[in-house]
PDB file of N, CA and C in Angstrom:
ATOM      1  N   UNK A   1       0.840  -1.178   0.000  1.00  0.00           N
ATOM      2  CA  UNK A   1       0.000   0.000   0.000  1.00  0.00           C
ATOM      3  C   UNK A   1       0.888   1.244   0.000  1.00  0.00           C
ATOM      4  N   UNK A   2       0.488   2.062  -0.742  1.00  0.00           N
ATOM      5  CA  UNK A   2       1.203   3.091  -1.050  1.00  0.00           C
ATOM      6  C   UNK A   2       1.151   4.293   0.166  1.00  0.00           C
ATOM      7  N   UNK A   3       1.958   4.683   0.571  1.00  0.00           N
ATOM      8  CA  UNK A   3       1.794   6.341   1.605  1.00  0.00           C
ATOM      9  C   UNK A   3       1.460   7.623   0.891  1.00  0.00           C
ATOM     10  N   UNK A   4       0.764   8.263   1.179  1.00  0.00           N
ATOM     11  CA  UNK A   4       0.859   9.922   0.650  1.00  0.00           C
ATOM     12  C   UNK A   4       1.005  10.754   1.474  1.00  0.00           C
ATOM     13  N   UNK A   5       2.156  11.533   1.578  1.00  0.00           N
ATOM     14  CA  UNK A   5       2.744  12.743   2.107  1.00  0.00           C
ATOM     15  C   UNK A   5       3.708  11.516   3.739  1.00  0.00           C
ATOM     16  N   UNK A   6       4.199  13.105   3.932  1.00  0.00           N
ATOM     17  CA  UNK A   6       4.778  12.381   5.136  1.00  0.00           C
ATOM     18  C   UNK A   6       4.752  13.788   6.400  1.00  0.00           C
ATOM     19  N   UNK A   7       4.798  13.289   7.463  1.00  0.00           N
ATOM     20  CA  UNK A   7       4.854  14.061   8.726  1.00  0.00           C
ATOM     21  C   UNK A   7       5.897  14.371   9.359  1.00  0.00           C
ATOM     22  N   UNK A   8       6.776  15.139   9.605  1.00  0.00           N
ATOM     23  CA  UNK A   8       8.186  15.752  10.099  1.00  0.00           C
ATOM     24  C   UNK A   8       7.219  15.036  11.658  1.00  0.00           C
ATOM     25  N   UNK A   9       8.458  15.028  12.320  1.00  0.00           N
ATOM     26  CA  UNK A   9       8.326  15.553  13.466  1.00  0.00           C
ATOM     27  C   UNK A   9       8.345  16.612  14.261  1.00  0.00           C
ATOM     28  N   UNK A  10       7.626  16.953  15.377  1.00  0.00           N
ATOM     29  CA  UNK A  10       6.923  18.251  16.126  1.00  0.00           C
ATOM     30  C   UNK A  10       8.022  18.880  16.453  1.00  0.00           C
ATOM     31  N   UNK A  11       8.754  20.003  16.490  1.00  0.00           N
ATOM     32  CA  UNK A  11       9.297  20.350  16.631  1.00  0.00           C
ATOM     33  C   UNK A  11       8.536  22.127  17.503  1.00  0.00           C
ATOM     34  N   UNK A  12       8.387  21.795  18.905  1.00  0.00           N
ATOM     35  CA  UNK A  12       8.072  23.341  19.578  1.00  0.00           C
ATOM     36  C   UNK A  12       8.410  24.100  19.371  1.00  0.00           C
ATOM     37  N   UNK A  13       9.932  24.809  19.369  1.00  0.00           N
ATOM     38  CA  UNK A  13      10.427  25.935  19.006  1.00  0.00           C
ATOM     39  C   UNK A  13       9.963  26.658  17.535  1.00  0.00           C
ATOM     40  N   UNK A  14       9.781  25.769  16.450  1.00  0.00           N
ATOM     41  CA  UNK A  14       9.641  26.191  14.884  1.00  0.00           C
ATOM     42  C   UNK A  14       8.186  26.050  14.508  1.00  0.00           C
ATOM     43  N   UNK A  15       7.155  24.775  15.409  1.00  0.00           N
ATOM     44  CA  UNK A  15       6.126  24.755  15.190  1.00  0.00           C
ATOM     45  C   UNK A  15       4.731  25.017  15.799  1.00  0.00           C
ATOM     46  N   UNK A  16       3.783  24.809  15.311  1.00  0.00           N
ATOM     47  CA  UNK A  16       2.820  25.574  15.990  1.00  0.00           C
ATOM     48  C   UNK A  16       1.273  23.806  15.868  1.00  0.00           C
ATOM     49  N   UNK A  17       1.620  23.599  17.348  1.00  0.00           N
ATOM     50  CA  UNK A  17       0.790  22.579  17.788  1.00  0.00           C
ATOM     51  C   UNK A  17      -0.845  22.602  17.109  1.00  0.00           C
ATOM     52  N   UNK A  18      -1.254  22.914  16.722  1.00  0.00           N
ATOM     53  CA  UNK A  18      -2.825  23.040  16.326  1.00  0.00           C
ATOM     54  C   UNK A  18      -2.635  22.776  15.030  1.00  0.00           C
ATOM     55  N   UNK A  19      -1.824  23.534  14.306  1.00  0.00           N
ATOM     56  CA  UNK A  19      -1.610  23.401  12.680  1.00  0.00           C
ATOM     57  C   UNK A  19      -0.897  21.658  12.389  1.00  0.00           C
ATOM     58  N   UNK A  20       0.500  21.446  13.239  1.00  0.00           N
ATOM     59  CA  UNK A  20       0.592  20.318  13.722  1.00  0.00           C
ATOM     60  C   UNK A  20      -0.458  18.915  13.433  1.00  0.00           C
ATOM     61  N   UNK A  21      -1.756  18.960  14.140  1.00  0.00           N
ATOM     62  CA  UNK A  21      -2.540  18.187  14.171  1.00  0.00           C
ATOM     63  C   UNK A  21      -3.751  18.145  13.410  1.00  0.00           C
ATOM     64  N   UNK A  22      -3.854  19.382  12.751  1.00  0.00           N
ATOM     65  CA  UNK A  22      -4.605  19.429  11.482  1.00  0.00           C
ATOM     66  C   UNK A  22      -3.844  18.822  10.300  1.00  0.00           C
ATOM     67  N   UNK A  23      -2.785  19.278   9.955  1.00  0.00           N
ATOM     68  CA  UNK A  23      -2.018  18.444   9.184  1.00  0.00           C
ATOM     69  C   UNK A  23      -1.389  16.622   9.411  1.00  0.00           C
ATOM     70  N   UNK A  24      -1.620  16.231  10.119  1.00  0.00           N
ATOM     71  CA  UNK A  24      -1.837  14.703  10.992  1.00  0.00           C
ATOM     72  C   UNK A  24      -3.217  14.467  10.555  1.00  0.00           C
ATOM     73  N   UNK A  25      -4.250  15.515  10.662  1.00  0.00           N
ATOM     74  CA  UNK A  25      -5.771  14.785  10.606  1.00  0.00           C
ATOM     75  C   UNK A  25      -5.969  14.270   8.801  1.00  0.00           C
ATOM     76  N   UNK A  26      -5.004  15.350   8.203  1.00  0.00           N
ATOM     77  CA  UNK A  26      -5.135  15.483   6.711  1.00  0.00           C
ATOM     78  C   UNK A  26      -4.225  14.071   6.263  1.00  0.00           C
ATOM     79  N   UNK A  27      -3.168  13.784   6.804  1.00  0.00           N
ATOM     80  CA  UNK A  27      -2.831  12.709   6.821  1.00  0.00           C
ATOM     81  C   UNK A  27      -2.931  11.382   6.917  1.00  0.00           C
ATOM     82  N   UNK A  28      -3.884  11.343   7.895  1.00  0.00           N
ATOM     83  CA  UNK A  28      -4.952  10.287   8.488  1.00  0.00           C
ATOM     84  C   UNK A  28      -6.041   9.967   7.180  1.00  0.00           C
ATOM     85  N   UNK A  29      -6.441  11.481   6.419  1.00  0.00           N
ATOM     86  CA  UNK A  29      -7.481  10.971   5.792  1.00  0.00           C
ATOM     87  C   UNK A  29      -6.944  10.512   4.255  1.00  0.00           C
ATOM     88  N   UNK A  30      -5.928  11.254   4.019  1.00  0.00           N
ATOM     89  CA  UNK A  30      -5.475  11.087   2.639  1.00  0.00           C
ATOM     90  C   UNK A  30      -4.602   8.928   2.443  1.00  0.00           C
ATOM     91  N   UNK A  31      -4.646   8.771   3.948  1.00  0.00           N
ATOM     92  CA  UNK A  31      -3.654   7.228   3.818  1.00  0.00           C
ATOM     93  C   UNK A  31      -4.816   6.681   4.240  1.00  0.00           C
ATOM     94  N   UNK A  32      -5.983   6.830   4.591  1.00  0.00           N
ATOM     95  CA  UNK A  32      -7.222   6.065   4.986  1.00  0.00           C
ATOM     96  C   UNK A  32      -6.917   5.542   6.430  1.00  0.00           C
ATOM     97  N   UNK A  33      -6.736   5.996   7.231  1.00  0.00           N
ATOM     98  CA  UNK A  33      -6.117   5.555   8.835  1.00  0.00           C
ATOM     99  C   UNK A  33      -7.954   6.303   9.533  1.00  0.00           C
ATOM    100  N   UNK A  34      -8.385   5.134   9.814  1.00  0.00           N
ATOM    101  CA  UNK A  34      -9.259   5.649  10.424  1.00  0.00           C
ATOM    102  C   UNK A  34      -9.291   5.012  12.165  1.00  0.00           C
ATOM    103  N   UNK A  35      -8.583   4.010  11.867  1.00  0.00           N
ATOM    104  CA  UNK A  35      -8.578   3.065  13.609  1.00  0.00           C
ATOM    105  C   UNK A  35      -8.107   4.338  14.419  1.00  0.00           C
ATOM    106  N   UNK A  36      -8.568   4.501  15.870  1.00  0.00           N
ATOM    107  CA  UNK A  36      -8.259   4.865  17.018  1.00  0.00           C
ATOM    108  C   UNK A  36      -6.939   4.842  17.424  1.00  0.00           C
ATOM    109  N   UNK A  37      -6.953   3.327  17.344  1.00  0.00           N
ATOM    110  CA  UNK A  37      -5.312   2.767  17.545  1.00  0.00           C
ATOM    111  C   UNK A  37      -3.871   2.902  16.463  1.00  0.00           C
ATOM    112  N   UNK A  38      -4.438   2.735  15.242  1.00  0.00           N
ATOM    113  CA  UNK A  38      -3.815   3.252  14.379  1.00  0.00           C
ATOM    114  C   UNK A  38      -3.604   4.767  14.657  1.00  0.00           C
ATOM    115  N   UNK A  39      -4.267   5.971  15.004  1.00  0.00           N
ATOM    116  CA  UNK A  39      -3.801   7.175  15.167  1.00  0.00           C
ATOM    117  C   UNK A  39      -3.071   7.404  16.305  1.00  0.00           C
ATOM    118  N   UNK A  40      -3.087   6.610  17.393  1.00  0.00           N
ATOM    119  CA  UNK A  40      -2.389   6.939  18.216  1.00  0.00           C
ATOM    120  C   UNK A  40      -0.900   6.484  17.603  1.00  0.00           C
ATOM    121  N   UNK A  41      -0.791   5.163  17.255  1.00  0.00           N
ATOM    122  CA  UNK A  41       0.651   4.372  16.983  1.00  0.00           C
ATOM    123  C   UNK A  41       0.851   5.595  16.174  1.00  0.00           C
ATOM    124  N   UNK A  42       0.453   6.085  15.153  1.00  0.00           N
ATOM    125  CA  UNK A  42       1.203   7.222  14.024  1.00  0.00           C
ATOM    126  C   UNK A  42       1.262   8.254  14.874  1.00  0.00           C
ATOM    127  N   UNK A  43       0.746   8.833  15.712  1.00  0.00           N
ATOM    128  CA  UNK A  43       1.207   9.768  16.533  1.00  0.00           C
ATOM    129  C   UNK A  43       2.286   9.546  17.240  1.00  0.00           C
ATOM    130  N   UNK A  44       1.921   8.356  17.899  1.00  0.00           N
ATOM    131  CA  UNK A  44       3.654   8.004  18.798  1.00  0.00           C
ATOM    132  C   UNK A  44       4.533   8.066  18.228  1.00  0.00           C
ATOM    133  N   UNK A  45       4.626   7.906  16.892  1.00  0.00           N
ATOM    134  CA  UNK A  45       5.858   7.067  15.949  1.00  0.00           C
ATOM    135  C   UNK A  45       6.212   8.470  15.339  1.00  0.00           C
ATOM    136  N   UNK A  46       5.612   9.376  15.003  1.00  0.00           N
ATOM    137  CA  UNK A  46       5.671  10.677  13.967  1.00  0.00           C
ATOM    138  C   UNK A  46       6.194  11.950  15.115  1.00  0.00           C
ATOM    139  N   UNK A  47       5.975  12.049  16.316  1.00  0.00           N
ATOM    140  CA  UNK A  47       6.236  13.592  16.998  1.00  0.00           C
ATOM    141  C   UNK A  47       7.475  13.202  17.020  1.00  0.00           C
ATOM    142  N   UNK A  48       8.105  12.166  17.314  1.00  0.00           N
ATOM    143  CA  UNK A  48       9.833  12.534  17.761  1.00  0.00           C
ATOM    144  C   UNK A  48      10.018  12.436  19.110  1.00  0.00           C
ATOM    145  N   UNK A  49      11.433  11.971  19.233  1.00  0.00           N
ATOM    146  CA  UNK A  49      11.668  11.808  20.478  1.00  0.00           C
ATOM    147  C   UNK A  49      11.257  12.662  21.396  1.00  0.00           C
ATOM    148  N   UNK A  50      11.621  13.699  21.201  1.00  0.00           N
ATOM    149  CA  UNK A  50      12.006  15.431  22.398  1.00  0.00           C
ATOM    150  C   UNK A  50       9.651  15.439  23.020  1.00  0.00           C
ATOM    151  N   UNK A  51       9.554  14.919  22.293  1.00  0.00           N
ATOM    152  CA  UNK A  51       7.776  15.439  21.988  1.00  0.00           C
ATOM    153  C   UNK A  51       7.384  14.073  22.738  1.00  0.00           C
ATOM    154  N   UNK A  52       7.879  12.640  22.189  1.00  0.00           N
ATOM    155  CA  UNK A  52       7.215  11.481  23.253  1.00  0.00           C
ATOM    156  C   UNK A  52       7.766  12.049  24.884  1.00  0.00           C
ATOM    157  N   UNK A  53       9.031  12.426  24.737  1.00  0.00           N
ATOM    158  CA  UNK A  53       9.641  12.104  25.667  1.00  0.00           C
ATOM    159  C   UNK A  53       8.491  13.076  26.689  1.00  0.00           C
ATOM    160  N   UNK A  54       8.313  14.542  26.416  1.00  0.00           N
ATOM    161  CA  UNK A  54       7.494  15.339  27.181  1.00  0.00           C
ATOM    162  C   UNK A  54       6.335  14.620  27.206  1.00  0.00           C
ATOM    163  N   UNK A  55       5.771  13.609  26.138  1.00  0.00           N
ATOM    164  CA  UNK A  55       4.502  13.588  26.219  1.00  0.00           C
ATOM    165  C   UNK A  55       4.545  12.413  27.440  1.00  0.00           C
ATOM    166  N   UNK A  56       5.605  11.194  27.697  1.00  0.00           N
ATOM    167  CA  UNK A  56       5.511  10.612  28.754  1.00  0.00           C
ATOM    168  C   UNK A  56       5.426  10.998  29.779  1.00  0.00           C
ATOM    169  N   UNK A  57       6.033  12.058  30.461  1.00  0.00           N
ATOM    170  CA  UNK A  57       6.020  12.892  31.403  1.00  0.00           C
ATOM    171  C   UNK A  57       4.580  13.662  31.575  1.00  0.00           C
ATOM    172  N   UNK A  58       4.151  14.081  30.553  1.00  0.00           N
ATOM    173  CA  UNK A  58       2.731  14.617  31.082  1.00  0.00           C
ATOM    174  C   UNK A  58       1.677  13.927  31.324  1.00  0.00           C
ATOM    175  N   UNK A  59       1.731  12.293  31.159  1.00  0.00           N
ATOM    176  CA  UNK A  59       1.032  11.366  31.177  1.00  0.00           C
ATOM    177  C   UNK A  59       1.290  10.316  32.043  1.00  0.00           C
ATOM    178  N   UNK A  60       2.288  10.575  32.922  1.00  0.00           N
ATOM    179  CA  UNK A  60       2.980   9.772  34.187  1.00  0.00           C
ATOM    180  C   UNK A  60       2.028   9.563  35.229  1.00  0.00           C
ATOM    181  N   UNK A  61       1.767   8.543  35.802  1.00  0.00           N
ATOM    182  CA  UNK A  61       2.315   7.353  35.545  1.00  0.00           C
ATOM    183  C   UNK A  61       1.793   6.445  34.796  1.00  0.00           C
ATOM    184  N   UNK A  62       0.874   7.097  33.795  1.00  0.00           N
ATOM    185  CA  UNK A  62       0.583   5.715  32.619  1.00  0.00           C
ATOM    186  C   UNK A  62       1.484   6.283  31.276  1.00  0.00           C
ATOM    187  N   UNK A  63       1.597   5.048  30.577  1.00  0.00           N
ATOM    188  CA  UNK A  63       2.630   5.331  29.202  1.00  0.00           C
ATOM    189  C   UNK A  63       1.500   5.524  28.155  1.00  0.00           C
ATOM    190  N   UNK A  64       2.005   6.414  27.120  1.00  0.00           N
ATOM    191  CA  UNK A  64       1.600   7.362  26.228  1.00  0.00           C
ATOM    192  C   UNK A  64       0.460   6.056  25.646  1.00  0.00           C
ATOM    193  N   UNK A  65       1.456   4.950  25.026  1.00  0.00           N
ATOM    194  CA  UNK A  65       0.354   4.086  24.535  1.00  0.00           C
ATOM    195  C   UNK A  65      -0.870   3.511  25.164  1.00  0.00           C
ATOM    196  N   UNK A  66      -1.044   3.174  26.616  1.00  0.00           N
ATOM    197  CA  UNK A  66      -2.158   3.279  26.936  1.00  0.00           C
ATOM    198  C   UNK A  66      -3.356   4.241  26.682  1.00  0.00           C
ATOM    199  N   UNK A  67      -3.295   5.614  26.624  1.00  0.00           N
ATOM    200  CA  UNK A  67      -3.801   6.143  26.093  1.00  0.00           C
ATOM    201  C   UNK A  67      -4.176   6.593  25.196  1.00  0.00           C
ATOM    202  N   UNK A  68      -5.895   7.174  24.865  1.00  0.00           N
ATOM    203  CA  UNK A  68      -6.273   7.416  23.243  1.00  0.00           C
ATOM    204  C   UNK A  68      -5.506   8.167  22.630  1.00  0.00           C
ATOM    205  N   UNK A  69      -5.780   7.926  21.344  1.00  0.00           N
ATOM    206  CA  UNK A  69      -6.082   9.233  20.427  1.00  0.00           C
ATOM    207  C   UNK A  69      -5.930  10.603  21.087  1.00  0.00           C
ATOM    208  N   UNK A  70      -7.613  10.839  21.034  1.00  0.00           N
ATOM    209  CA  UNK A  70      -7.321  11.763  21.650  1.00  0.00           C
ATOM    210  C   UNK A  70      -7.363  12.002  23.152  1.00  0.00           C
ATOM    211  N   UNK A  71      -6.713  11.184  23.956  1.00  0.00           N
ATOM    212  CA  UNK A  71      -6.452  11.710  25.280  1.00  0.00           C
ATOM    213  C   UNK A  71      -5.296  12.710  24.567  1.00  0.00           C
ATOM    214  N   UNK A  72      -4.503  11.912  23.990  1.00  0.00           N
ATOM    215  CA  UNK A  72      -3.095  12.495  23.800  1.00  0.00           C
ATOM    216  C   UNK A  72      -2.660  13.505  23.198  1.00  0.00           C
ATOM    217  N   UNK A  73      -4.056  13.910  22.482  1.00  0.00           N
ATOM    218  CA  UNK A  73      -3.970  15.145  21.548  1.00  0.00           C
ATOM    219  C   UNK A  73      -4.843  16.048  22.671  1.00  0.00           C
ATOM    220  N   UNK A  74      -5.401  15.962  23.278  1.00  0.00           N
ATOM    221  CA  UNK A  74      -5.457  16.508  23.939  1.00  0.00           C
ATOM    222  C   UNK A  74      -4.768  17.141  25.126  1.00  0.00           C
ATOM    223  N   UNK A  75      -3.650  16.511  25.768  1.00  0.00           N
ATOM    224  CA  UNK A  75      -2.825  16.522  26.589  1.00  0.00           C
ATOM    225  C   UNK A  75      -1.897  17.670  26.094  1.00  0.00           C
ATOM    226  N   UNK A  76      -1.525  17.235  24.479  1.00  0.00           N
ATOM    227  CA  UNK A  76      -0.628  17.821  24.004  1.00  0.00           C
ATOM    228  C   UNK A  76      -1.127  19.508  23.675  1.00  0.00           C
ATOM    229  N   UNK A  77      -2.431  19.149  23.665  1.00  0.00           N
ATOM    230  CA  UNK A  77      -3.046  20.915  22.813  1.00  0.00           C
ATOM    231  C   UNK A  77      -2.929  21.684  24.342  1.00  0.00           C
ATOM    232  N   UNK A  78      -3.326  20.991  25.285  1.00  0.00           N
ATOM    233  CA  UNK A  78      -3.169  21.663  26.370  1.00  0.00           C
ATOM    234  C   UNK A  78      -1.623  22.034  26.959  1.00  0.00           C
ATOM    235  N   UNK A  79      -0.502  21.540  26.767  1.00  0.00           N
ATOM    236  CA  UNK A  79       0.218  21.669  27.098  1.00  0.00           C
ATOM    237  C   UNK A  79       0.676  22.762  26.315  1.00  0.00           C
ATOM    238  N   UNK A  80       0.667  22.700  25.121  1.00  0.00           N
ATOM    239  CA  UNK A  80       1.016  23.869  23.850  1.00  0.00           C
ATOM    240  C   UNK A  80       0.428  25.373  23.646  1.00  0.00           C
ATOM    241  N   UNK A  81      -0.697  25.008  24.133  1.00  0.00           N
ATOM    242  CA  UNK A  81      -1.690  25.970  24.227  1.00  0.00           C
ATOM    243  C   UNK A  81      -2.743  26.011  25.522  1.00  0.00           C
ATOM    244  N   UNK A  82      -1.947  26.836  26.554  1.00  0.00           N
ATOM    245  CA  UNK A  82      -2.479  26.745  27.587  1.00  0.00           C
ATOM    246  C   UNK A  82      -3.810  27.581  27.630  1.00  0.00           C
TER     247      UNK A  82
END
């Protein structure tokens, strides 16, 4: 199966979290990723280290993958955008 487009990783200093995850949602729809679980694994796998690593920490003491979708996008919009 073929991919279309690809996702940098999040980078805080250069990027801007909301645009971030609109462009992930556009991603999601253009590769047909509609599972729950599937968006989380491409989320885990796509922000980058520096971004899991905070995101474990804001989600302590459960690990990122236990949680949804969007717990995690949520966690993250909140953290970005207080």
């Amino acid at each position: 199966m073929a991919t279309f487009g690809k996702i940098e990783e999040f980078d805080s200093a250069n990027d801007d979290w909301p645009q971030y995850e609109e462009r992930l949602s556009h991603y999601f729809v253009a590769n047909g990723i509609d599972s729950a679980e599937k968006k989380r694994a491409v989320l885990l796998t796509v922000v980058g280290a520096t971004t899991y690593k905070l995101l474990r920490s804001l989600v302590a003491p459960s690990k990122p993958g236990e949680k949804s979708y969007e717990e995690l996008t949520l966690v993250l919009s909140t953290h970005f955008n207080p």
